[in-house]
N, C-alpha and C. Protein backbone atom coordinates (compact mmCIF):
# COMPACT_ATOMS: atom_id res chain seq x y z
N UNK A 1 76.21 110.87 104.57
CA UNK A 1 76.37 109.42 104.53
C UNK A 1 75.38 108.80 105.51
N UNK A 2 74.55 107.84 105.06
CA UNK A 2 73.42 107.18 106.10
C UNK A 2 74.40 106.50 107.06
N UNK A 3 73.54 105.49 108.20
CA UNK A 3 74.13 105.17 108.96
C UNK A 3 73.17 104.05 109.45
N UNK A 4 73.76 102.84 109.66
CA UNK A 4 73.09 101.81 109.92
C UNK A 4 72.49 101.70 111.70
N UNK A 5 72.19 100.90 112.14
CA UNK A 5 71.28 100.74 113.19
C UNK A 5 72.86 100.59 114.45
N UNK A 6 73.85 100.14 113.61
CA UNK A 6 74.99 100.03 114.77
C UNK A 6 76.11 101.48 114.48
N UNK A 7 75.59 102.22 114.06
CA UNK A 7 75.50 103.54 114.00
C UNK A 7 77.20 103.71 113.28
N UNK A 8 77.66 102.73 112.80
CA UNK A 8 78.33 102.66 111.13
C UNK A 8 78.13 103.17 110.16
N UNK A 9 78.96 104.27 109.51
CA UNK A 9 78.73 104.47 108.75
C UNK A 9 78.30 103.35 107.05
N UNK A 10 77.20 103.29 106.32
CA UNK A 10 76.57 103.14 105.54
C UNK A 10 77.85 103.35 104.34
N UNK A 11 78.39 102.05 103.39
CA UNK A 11 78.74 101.56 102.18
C UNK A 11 77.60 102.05 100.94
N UNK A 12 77.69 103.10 100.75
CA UNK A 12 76.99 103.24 99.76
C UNK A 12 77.25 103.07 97.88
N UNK A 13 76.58 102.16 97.39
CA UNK A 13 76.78 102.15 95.91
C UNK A 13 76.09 102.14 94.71
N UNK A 14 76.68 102.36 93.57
CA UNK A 14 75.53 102.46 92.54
C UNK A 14 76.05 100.96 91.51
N UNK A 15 74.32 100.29 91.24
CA UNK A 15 74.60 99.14 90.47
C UNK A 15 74.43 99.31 89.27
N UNK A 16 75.44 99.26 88.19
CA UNK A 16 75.11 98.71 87.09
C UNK A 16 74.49 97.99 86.30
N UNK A 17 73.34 97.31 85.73
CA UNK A 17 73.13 96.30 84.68
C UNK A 17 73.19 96.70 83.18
N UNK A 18 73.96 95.43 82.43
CA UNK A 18 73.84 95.76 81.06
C UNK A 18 73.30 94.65 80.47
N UNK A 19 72.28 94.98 79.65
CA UNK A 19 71.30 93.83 79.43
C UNK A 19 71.14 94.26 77.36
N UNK A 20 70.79 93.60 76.59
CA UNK A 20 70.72 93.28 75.26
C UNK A 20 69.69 92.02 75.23
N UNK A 21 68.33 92.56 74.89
CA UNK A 21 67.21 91.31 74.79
C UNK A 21 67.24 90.66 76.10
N UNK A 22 67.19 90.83 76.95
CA UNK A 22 67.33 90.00 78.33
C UNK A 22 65.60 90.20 78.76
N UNK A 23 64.38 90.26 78.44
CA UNK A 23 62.83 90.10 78.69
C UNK A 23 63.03 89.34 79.68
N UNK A 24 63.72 87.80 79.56
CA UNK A 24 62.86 87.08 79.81
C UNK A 24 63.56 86.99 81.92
N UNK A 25 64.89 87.69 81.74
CA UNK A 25 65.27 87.71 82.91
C UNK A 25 65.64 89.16 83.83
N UNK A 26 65.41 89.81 83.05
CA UNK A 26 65.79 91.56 83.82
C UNK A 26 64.74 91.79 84.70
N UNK A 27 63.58 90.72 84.53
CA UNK A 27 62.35 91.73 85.99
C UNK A 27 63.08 90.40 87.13
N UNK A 28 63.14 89.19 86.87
CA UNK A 28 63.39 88.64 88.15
C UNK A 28 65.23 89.41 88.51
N UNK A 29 66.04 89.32 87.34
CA UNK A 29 67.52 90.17 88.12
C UNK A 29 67.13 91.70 88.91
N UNK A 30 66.19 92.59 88.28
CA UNK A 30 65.97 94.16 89.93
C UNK A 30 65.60 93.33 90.77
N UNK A 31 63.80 92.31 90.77
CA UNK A 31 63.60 91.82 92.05
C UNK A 31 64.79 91.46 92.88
N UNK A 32 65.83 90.46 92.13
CA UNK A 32 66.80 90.45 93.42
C UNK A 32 67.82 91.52 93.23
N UNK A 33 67.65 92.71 92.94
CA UNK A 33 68.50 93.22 93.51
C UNK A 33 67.76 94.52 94.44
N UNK A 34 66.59 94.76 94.10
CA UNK A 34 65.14 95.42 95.32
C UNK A 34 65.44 94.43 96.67
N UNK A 35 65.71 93.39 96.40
CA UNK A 35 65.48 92.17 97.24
C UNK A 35 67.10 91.62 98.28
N UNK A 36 68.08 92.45 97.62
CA UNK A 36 69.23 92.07 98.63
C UNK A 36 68.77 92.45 100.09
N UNK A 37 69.82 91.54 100.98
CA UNK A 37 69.73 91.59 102.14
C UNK A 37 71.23 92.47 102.82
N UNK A 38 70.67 93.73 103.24
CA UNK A 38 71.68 94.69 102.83
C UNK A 38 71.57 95.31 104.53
N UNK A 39 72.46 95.60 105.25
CA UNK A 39 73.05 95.79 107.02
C UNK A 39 73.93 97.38 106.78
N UNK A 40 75.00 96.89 105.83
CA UNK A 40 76.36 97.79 105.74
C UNK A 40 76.64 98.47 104.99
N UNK A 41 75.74 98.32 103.46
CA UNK A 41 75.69 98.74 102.26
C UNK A 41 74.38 99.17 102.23
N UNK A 42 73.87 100.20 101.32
CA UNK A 42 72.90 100.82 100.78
C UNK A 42 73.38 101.46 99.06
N UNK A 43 72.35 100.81 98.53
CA UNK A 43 72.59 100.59 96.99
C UNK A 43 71.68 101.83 96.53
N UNK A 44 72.21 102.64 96.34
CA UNK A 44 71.57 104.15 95.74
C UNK A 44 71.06 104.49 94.59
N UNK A 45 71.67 103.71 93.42
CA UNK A 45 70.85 103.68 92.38
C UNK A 45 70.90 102.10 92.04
N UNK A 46 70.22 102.03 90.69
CA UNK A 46 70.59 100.75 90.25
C UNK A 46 70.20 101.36 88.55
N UNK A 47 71.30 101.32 87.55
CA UNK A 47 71.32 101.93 86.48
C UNK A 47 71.27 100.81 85.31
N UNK A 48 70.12 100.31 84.91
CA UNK A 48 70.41 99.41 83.43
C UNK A 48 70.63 100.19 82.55
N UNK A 49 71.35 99.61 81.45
CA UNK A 49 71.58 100.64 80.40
C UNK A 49 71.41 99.30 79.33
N UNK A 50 69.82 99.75 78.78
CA UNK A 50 69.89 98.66 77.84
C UNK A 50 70.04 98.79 76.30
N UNK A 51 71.25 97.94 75.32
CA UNK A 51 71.95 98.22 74.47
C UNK A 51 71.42 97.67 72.86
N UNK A 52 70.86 98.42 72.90
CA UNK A 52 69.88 98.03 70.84
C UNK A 52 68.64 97.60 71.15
N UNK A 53 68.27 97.29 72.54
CA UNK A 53 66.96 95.89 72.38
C UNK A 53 66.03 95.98 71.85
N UNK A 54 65.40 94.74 71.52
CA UNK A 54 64.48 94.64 70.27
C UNK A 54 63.18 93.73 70.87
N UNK A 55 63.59 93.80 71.83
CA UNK A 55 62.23 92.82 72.86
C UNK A 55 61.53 93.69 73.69
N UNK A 56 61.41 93.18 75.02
CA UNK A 56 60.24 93.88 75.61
C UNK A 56 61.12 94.15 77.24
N UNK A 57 62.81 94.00 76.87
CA UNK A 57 63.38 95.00 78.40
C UNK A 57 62.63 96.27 78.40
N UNK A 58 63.33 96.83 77.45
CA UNK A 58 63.26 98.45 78.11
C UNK A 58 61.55 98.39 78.68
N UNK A 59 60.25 98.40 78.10
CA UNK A 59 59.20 98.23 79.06
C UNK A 59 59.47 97.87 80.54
N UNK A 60 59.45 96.91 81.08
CA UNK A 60 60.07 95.94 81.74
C UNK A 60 60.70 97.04 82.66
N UNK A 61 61.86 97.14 82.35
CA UNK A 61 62.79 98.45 83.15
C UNK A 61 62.11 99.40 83.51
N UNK A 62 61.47 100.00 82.53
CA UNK A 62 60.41 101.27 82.81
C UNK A 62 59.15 100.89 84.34
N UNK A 63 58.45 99.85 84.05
CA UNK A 63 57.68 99.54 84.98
C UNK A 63 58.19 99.59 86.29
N UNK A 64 59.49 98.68 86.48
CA UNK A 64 60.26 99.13 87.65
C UNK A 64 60.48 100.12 88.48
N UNK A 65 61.00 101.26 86.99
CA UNK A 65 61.62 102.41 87.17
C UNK A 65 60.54 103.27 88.24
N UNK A 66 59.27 102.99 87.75
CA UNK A 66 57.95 103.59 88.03
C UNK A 66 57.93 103.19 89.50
N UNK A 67 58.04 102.03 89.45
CA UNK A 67 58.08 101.73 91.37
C UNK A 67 58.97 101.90 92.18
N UNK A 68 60.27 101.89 91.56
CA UNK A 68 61.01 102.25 92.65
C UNK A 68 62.06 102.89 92.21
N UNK A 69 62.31 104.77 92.50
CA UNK A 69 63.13 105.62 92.17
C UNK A 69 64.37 105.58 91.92
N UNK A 70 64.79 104.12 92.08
CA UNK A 70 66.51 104.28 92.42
C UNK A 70 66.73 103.24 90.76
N UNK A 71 65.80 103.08 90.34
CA UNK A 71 66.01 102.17 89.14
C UNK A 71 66.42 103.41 87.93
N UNK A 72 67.09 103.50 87.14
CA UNK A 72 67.50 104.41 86.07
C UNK A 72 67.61 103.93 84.45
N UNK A 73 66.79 104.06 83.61
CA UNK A 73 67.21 103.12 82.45
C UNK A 73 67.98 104.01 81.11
N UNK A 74 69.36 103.12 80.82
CA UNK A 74 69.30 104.12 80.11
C UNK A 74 69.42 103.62 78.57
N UNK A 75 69.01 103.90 77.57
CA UNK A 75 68.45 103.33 76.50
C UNK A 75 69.79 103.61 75.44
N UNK A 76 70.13 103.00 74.33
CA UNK A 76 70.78 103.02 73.74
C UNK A 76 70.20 102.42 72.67
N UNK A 77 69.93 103.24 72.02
CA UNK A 77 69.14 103.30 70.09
C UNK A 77 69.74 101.94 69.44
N UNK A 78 71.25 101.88 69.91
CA UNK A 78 71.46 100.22 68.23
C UNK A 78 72.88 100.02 69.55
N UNK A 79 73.02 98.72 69.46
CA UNK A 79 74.06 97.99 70.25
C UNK A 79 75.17 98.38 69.77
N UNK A 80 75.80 98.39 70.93
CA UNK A 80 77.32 99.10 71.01
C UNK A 80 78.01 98.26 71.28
N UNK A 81 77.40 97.05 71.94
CA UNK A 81 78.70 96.71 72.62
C UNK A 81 78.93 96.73 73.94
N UNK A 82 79.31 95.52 74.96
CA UNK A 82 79.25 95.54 76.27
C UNK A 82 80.30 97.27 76.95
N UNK A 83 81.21 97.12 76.09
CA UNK A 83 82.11 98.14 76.76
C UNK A 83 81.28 99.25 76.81
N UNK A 84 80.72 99.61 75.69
CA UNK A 84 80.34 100.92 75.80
C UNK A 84 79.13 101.44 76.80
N UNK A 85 78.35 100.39 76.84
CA UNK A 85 77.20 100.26 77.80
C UNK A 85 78.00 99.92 79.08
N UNK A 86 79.35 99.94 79.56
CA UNK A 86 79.53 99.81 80.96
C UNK A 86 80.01 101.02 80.76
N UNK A 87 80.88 102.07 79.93
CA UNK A 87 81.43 103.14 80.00
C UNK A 87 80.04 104.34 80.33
N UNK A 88 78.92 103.71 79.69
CA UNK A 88 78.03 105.06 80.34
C UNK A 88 77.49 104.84 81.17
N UNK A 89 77.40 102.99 81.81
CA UNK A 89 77.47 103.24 83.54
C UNK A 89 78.28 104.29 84.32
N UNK A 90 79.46 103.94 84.14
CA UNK A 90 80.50 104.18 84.90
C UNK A 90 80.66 106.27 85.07
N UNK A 91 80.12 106.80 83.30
CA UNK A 91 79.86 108.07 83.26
C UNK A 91 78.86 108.33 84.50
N UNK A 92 77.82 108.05 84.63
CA UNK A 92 76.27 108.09 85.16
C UNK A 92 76.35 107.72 86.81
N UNK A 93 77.32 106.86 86.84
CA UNK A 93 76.97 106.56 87.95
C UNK A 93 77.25 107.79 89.79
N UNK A 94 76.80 108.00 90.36
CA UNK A 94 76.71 109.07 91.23
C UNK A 94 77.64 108.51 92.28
N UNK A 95 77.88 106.83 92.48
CA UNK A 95 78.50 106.75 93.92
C UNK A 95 79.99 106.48 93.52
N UNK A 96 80.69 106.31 94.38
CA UNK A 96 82.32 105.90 94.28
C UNK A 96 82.48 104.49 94.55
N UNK A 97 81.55 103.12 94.57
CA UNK A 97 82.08 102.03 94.78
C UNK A 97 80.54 101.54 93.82
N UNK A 98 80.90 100.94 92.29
CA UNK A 98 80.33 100.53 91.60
C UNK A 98 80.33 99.34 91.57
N UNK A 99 79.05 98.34 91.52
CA UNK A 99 78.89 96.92 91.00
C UNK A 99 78.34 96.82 89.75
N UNK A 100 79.40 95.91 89.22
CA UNK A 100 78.61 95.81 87.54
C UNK A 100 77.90 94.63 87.82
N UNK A 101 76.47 94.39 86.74
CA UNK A 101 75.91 92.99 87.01
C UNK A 101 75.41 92.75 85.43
N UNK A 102 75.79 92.03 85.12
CA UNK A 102 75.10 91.12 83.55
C UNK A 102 73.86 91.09 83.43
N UNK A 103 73.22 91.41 82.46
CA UNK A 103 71.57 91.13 82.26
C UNK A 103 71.24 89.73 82.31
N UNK A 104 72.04 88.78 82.35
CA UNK A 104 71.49 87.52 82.00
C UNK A 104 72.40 86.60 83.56
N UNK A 105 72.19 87.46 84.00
CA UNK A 105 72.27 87.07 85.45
C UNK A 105 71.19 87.03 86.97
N UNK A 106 71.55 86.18 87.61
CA UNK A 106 71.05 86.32 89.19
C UNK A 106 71.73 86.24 90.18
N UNK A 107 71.95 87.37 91.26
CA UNK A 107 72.68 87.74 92.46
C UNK A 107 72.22 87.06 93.40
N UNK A 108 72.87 86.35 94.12
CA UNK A 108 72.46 85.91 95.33
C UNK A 108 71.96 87.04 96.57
N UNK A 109 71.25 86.66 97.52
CA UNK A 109 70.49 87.96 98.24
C UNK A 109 71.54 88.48 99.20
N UNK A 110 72.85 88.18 99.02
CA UNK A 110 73.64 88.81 99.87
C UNK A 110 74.78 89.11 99.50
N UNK A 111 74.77 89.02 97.57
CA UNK A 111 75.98 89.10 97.11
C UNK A 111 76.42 90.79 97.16
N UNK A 112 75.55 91.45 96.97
CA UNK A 112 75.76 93.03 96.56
C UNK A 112 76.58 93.42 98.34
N UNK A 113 76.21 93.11 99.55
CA UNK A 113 76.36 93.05 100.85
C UNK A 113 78.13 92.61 100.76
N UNK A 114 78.04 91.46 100.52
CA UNK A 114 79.56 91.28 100.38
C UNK A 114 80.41 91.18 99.52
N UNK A 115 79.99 91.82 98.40
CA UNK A 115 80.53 92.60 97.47
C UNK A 115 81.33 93.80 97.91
N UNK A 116 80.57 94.63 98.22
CA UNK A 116 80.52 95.97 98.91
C UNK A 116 81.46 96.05 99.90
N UNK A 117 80.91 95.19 100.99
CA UNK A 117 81.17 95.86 102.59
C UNK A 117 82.67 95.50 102.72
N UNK A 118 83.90 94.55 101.78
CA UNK A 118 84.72 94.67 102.01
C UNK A 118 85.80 96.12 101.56
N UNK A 119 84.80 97.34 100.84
CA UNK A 119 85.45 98.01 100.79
C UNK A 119 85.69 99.13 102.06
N UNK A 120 85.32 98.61 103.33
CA UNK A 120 85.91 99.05 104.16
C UNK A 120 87.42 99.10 104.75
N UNK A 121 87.83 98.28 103.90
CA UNK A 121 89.36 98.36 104.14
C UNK A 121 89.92 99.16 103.02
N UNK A 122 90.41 100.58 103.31
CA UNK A 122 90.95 100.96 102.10
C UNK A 122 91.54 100.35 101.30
N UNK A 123 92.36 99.45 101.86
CA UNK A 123 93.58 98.70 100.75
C UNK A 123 92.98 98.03 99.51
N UNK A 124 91.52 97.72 100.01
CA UNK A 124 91.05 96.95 98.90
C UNK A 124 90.60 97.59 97.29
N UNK A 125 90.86 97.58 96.33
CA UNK A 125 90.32 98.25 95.04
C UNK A 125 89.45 97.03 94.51
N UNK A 126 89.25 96.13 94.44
CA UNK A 126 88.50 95.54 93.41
C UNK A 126 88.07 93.89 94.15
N UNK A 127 86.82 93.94 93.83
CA UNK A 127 86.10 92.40 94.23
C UNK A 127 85.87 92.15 93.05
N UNK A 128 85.30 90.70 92.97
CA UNK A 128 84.47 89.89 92.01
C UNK A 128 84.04 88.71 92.75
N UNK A 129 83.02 87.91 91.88
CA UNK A 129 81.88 87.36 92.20
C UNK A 129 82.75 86.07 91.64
N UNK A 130 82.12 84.81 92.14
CA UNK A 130 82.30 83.68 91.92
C UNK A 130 80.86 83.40 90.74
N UNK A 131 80.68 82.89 89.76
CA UNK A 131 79.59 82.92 88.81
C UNK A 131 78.95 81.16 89.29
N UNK A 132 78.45 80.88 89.35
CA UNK A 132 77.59 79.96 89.48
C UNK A 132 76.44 79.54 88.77
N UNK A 133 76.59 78.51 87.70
CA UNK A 133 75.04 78.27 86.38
C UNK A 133 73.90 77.73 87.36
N UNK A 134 73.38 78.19 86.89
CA UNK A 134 71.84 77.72 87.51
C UNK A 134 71.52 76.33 86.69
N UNK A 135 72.16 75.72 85.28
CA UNK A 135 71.93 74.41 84.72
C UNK A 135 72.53 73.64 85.92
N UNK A 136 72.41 72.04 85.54
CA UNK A 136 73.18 71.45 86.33
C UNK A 136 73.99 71.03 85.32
N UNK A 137 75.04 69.83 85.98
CA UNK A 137 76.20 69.30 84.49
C UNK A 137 75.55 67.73 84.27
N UNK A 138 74.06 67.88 84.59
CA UNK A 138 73.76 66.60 84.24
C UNK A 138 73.55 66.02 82.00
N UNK A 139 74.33 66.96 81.26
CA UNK A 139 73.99 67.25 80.21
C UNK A 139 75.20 68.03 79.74
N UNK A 140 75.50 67.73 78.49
CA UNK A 140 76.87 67.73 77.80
C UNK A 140 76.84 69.32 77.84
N UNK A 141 75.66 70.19 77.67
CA UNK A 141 75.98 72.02 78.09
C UNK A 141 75.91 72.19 79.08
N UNK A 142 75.52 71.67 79.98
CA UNK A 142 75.69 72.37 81.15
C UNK A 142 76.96 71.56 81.55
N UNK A 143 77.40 70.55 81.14
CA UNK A 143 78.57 69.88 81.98
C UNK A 143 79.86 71.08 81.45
N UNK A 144 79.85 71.73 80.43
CA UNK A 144 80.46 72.62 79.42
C UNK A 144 80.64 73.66 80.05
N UNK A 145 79.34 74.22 80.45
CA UNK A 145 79.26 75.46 81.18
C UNK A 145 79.84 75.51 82.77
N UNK A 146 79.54 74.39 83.15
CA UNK A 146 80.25 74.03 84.60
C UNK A 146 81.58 74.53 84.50
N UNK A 147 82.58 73.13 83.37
CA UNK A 147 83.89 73.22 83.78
C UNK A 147 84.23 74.90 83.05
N UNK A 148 83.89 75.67 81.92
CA UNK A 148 84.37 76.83 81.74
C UNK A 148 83.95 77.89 82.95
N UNK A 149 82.92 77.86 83.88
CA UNK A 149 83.00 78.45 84.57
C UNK A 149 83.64 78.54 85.79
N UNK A 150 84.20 77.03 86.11
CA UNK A 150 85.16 76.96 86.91
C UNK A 150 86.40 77.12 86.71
N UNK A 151 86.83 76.95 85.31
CA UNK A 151 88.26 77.23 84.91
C UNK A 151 88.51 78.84 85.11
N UNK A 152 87.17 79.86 84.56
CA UNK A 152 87.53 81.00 84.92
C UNK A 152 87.62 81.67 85.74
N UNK A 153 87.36 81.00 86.67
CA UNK A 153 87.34 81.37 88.37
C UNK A 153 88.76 81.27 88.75
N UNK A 154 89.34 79.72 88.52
CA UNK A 154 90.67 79.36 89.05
C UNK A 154 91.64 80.60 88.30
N UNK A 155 91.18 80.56 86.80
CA UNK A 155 92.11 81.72 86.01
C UNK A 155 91.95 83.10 87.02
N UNK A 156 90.91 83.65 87.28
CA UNK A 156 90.88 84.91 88.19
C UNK A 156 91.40 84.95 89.54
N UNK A 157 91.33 83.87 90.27
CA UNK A 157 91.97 84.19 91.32
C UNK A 157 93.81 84.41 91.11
N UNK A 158 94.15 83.99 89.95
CA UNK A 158 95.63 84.34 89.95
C UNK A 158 95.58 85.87 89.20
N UNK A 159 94.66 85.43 88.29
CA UNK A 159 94.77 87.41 87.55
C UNK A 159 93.28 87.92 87.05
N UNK A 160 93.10 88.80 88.09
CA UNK A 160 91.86 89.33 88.46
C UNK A 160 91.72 89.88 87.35
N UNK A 161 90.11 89.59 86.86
CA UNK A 161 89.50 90.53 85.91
C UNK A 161 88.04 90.42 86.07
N UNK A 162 87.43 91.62 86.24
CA UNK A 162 86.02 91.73 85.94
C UNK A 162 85.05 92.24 85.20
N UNK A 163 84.02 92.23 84.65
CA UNK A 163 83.05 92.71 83.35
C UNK A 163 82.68 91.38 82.90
């Protein structure tokens, strides 16, 4: 187990992405996740598993993969289906405290950090993320996307679910 500079033992985890046609956002989602700002946690792999695509991810992934070892892609011939592409995360993955992340997402640079580092309390089994649109609600979809993303937040904090 590594060990940070305050000589703590090191949160180590493996990230998930599941992405389907996502080109136009899977190189900026690794940059931030190459790019977290990480003390307590150390992110050991980071595993896309991309599902039928018909665009130009899997390239994309590959180029990554090429730069930095901890990227893993894993390809899936014709779409399955979100479940199944998190079930061969979850096969694949090497560490014991997994983050799933959406292809059509962006992590804040400290979300994976405190994601993670509260699993220093054993008691804890399960986090999730607050989702936040990058639209604004100045416009009848994004005003849409606002309130459903806030309703599902309020819905989760009474009954947790994540994917």
């Amino acid at each position: 187990m590594s060990t940070s500079p305050h000589h703590r033992p090191m949160l180590r985890c493996s990230v998930g992405i599941t992405a389907y046609n996502e080109q136009d956002n899977i190189g900026p989602l690794l940059e931030a996740m190459i790019d977290q700002h990480l003390h307590d946690v150390e992110i050991c792999e980071i595993i896309v598993v991309a599902s039928g695509c018909t665009d130009n991810t899997v390239p994309i992934v590959r180029a990554y993969a090429e730069r930095d070892p901890r990227i893993k892609l894993i390809e899936q011939s014709e779409r399955r289906g979100k479940t199944a592409a998190i079930n061969l995360f979850l096969a694949t993955a090497s560490e014991d405290i997994l983050v799933l992340e959406s292809g059509d997402t962006l992590p804040h640079e400290n979300t994976v950090e405190n994601l993670v580092r509260v699993f220093e309390d054993p008691t804890i089994g399960m986090t999730g993320a607050h989702k936040i649109p990058v639209n604004t609600p100045d416009h009848l979809v994004g005003l849409f996307t606002h309130l459903r993303l806030r309703m599902e937040h309020e819905l989760c904090l009474d009954i947790p679910r994540l994917g």
